[in-house]
Structures are given as structure tokens and as C-alpha cells.
PDB file of N, CA and C in Angstrom:
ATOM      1  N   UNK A   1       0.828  -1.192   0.000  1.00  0.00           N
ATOM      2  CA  UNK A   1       0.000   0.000   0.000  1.00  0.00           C
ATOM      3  C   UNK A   1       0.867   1.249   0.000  1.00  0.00           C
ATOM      4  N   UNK A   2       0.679   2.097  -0.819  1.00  0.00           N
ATOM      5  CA  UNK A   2       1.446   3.689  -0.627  1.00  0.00           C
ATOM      6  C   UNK A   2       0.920   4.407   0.322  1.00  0.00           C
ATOM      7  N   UNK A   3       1.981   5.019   0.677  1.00  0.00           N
ATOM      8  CA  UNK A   3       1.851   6.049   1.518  1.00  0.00           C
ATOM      9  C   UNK A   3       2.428   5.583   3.500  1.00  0.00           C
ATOM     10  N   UNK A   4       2.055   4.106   3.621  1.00  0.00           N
ATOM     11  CA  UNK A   4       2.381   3.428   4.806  1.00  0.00           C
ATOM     12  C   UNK A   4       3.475   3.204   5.379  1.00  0.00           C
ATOM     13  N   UNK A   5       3.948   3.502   6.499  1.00  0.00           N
ATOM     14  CA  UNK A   5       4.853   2.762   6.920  1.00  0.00           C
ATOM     15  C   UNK A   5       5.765   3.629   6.441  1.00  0.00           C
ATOM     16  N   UNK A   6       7.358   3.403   6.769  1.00  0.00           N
ATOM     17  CA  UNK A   6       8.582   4.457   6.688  1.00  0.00           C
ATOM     18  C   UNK A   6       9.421   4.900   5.813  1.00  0.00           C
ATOM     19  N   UNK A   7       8.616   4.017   4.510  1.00  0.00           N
ATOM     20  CA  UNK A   7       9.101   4.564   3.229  1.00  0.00           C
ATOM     21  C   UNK A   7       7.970   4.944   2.389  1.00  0.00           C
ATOM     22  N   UNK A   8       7.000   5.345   2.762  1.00  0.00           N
ATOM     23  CA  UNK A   8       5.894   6.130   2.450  1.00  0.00           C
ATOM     24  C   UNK A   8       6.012   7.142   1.165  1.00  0.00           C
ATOM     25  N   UNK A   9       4.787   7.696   1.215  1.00  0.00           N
ATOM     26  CA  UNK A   9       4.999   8.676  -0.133  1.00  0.00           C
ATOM     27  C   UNK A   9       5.043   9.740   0.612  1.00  0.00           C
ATOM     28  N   UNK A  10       4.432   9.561   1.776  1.00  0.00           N
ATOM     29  CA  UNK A  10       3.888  10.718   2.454  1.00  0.00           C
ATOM     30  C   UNK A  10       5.301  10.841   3.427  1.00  0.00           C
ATOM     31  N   UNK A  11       5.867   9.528   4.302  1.00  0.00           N
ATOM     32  CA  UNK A  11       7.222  10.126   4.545  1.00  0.00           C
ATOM     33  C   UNK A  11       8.306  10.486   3.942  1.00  0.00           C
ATOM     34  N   UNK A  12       8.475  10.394   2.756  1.00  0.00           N
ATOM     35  CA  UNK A  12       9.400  10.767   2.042  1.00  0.00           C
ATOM     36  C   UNK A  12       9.091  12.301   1.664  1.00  0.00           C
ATOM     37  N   UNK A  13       7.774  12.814   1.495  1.00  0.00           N
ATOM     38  CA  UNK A  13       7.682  14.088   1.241  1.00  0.00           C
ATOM     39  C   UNK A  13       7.779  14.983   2.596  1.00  0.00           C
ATOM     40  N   UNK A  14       7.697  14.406   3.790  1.00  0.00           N
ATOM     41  CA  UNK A  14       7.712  15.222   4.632  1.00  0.00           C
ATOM     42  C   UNK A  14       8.926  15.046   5.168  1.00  0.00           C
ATOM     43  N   UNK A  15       9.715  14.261   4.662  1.00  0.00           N
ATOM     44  CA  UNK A  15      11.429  14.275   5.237  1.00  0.00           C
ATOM     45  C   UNK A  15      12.572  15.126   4.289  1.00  0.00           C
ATOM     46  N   UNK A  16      11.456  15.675   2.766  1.00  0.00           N
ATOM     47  CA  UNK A  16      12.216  16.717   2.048  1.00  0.00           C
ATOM     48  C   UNK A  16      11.497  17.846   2.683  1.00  0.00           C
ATOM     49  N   UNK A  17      10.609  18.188   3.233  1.00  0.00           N
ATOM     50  CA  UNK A  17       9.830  19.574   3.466  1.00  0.00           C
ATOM     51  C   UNK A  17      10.675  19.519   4.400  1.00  0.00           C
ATOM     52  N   UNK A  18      10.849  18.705   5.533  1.00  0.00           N
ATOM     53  CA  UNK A  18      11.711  19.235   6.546  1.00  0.00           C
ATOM     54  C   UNK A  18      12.697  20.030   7.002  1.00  0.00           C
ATOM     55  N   UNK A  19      13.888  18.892   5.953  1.00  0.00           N
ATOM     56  CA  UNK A  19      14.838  19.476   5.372  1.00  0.00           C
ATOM     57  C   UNK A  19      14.852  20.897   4.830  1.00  0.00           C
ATOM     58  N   UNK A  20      13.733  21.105   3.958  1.00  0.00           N
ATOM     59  CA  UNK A  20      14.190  22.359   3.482  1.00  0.00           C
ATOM     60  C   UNK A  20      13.535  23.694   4.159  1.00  0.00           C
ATOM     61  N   UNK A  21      12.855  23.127   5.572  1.00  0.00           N
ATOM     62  CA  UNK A  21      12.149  24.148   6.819  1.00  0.00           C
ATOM     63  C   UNK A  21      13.364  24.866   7.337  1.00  0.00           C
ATOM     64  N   UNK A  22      13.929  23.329   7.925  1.00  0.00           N
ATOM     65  CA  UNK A  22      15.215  23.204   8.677  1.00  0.00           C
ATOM     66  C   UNK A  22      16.537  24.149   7.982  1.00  0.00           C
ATOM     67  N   UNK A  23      16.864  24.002   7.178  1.00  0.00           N
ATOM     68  CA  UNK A  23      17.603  24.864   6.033  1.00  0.00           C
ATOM     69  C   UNK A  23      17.170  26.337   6.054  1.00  0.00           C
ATOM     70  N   UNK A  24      16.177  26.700   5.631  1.00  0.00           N
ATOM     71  CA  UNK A  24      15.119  28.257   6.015  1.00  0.00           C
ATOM     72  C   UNK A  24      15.453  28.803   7.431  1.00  0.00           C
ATOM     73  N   UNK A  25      15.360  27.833   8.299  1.00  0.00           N
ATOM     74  CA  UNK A  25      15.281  28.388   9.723  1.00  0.00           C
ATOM     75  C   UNK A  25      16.065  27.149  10.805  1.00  0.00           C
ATOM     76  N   UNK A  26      17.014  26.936  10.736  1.00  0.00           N
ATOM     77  CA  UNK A  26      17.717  26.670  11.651  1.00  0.00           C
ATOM     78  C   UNK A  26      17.302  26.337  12.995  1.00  0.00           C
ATOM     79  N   UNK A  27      17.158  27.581  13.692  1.00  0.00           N
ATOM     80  CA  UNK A  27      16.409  27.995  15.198  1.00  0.00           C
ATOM     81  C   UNK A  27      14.602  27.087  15.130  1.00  0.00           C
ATOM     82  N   UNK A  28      14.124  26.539  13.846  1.00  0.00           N
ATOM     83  CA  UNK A  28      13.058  26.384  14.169  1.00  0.00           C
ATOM     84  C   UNK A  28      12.813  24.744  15.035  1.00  0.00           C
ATOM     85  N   UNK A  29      11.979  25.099  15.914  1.00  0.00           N
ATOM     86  CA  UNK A  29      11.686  23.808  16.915  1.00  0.00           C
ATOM     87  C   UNK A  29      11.373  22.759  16.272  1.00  0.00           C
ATOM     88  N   UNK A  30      12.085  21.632  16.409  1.00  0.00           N
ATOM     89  CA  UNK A  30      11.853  20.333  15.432  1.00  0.00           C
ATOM     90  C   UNK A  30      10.595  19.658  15.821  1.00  0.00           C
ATOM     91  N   UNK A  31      10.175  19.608  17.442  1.00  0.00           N
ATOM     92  CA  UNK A  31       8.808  19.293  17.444  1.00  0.00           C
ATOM     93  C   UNK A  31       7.749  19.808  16.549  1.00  0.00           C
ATOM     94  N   UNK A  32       7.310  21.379  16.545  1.00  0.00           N
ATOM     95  CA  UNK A  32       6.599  21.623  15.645  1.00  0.00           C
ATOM     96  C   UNK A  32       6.883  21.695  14.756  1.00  0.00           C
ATOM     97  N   UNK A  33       8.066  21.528  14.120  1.00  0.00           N
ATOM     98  CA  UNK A  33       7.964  20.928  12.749  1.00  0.00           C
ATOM     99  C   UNK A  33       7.273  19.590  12.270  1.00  0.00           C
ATOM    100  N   UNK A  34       7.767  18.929  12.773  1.00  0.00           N
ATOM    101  CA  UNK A  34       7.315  17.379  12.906  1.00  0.00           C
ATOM    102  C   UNK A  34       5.717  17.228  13.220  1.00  0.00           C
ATOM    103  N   UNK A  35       5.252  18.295  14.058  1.00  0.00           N
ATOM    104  CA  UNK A  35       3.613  18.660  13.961  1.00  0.00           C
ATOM    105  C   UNK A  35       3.272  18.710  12.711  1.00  0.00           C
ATOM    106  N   UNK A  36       3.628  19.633  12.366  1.00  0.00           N
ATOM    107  CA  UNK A  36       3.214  20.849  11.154  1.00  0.00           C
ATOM    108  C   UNK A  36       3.321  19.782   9.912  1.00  0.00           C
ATOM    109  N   UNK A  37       4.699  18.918   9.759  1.00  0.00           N
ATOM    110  CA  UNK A  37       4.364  18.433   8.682  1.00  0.00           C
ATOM    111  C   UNK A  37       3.239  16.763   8.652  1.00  0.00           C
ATOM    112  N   UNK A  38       3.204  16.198  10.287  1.00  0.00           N
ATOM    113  CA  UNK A  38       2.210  15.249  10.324  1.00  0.00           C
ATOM    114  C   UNK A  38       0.732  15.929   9.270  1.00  0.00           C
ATOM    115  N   UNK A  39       0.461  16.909  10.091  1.00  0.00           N
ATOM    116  CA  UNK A  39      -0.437  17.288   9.335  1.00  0.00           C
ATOM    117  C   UNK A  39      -0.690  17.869   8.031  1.00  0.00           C
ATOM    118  N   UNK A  40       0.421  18.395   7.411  1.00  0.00           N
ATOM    119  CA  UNK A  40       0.371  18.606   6.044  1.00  0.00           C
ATOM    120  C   UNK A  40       0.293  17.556   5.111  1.00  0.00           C
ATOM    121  N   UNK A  41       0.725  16.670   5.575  1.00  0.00           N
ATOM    122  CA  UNK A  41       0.790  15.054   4.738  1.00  0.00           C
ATOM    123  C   UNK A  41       0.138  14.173   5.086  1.00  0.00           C
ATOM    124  N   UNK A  42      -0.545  14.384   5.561  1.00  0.00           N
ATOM    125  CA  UNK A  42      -1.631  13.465   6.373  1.00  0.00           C
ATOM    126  C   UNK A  42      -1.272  12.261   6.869  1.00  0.00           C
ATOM    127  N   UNK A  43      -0.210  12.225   7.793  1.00  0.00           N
ATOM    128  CA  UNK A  43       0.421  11.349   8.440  1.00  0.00           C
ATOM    129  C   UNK A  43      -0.358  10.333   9.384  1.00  0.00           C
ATOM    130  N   UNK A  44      -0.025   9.044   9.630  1.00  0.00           N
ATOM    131  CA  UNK A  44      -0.732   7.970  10.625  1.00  0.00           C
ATOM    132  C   UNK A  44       0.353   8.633  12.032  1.00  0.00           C
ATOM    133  N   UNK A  45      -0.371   8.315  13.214  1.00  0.00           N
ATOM    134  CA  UNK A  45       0.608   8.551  14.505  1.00  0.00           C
ATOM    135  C   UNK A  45       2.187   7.911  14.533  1.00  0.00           C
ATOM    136  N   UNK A  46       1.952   6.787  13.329  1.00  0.00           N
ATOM    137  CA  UNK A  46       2.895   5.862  13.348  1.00  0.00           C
ATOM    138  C   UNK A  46       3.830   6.079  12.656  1.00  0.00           C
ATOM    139  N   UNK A  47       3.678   7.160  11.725  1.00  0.00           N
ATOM    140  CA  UNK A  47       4.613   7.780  10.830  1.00  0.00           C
ATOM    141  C   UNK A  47       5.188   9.056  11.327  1.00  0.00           C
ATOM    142  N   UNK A  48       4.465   9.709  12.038  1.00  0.00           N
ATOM    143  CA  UNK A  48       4.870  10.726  12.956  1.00  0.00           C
ATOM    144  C   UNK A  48       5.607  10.686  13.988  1.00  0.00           C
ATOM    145  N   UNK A  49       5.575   9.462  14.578  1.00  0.00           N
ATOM    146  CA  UNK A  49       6.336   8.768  15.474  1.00  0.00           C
ATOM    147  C   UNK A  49       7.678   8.098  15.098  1.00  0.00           C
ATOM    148  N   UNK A  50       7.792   8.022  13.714  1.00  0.00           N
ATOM    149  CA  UNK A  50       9.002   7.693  12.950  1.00  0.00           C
ATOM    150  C   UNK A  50       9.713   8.881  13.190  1.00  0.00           C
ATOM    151  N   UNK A  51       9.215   9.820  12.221  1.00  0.00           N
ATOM    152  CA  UNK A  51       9.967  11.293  12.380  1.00  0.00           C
ATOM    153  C   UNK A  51      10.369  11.452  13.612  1.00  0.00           C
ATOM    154  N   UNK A  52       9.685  11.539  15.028  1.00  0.00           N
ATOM    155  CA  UNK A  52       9.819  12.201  16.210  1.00  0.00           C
ATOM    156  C   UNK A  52      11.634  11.577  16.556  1.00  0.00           C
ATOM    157  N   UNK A  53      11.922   9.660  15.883  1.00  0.00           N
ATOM    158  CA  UNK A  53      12.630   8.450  16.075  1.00  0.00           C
ATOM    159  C   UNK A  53      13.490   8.835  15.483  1.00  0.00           C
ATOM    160  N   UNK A  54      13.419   9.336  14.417  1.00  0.00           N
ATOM    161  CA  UNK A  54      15.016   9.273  13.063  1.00  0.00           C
ATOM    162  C   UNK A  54      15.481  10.556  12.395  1.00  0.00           C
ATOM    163  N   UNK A  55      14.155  11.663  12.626  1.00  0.00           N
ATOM    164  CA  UNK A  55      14.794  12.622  12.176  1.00  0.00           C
ATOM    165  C   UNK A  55      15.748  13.847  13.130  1.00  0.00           C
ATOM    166  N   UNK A  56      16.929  13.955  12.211  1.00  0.00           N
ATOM    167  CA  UNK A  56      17.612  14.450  13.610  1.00  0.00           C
ATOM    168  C   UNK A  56      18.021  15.581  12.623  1.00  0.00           C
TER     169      UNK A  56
END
């Protein structure tokens, strides 16, 4: 199924938005990032919970 699980469509797009938040703004809080993009991508808790796990 697309979009599931940690190679997602949806995590892969929100691990380039990140990146290029993170890049923009440095100083910005990685929690609400990691909010901001659950919900832009319409993330499961379980994918959000990846991010919270691996993205550093």
C-alpha cells in the first residue's frame, strides 16, 4: 500500500519539506515541525512517530 509505513509517499515528502524548513530556519523547533508536517501530509501517529525516532 502507498503512503504506509517508513518509506511512504507521504514520509518521504515530509522528510524533504523538513529538510528544506530546517535549512530556512535553523532555530526552528523540530517538534513543531514534525507537527506541522504530520499534518500537512496526512500522516498515521505511526509515521509521525518515525519522524519524532530518526529525524535528527
Amino acid at each position: 500500500m502507498a503512503g504506509i509505513g517508513p518509506g511512504g509517499e507521504g514520509i518521504q515528502k515530509a522528510l524533504r519539506w523538513l529538510s528544506e524548513r530546517r535549512r530556512e530556519d535553523p532555530q526552528a523547533k523540530r517538534n513543531k515541525l514534525i507537527e506541522e508536517a504530520g499534518v500537512r501530509f496526512d500522516l498515521t501517529p505511526a509515521e509521525v512517530q518515525f519522524l519524532y525516532e530518526q529525524w535528527k
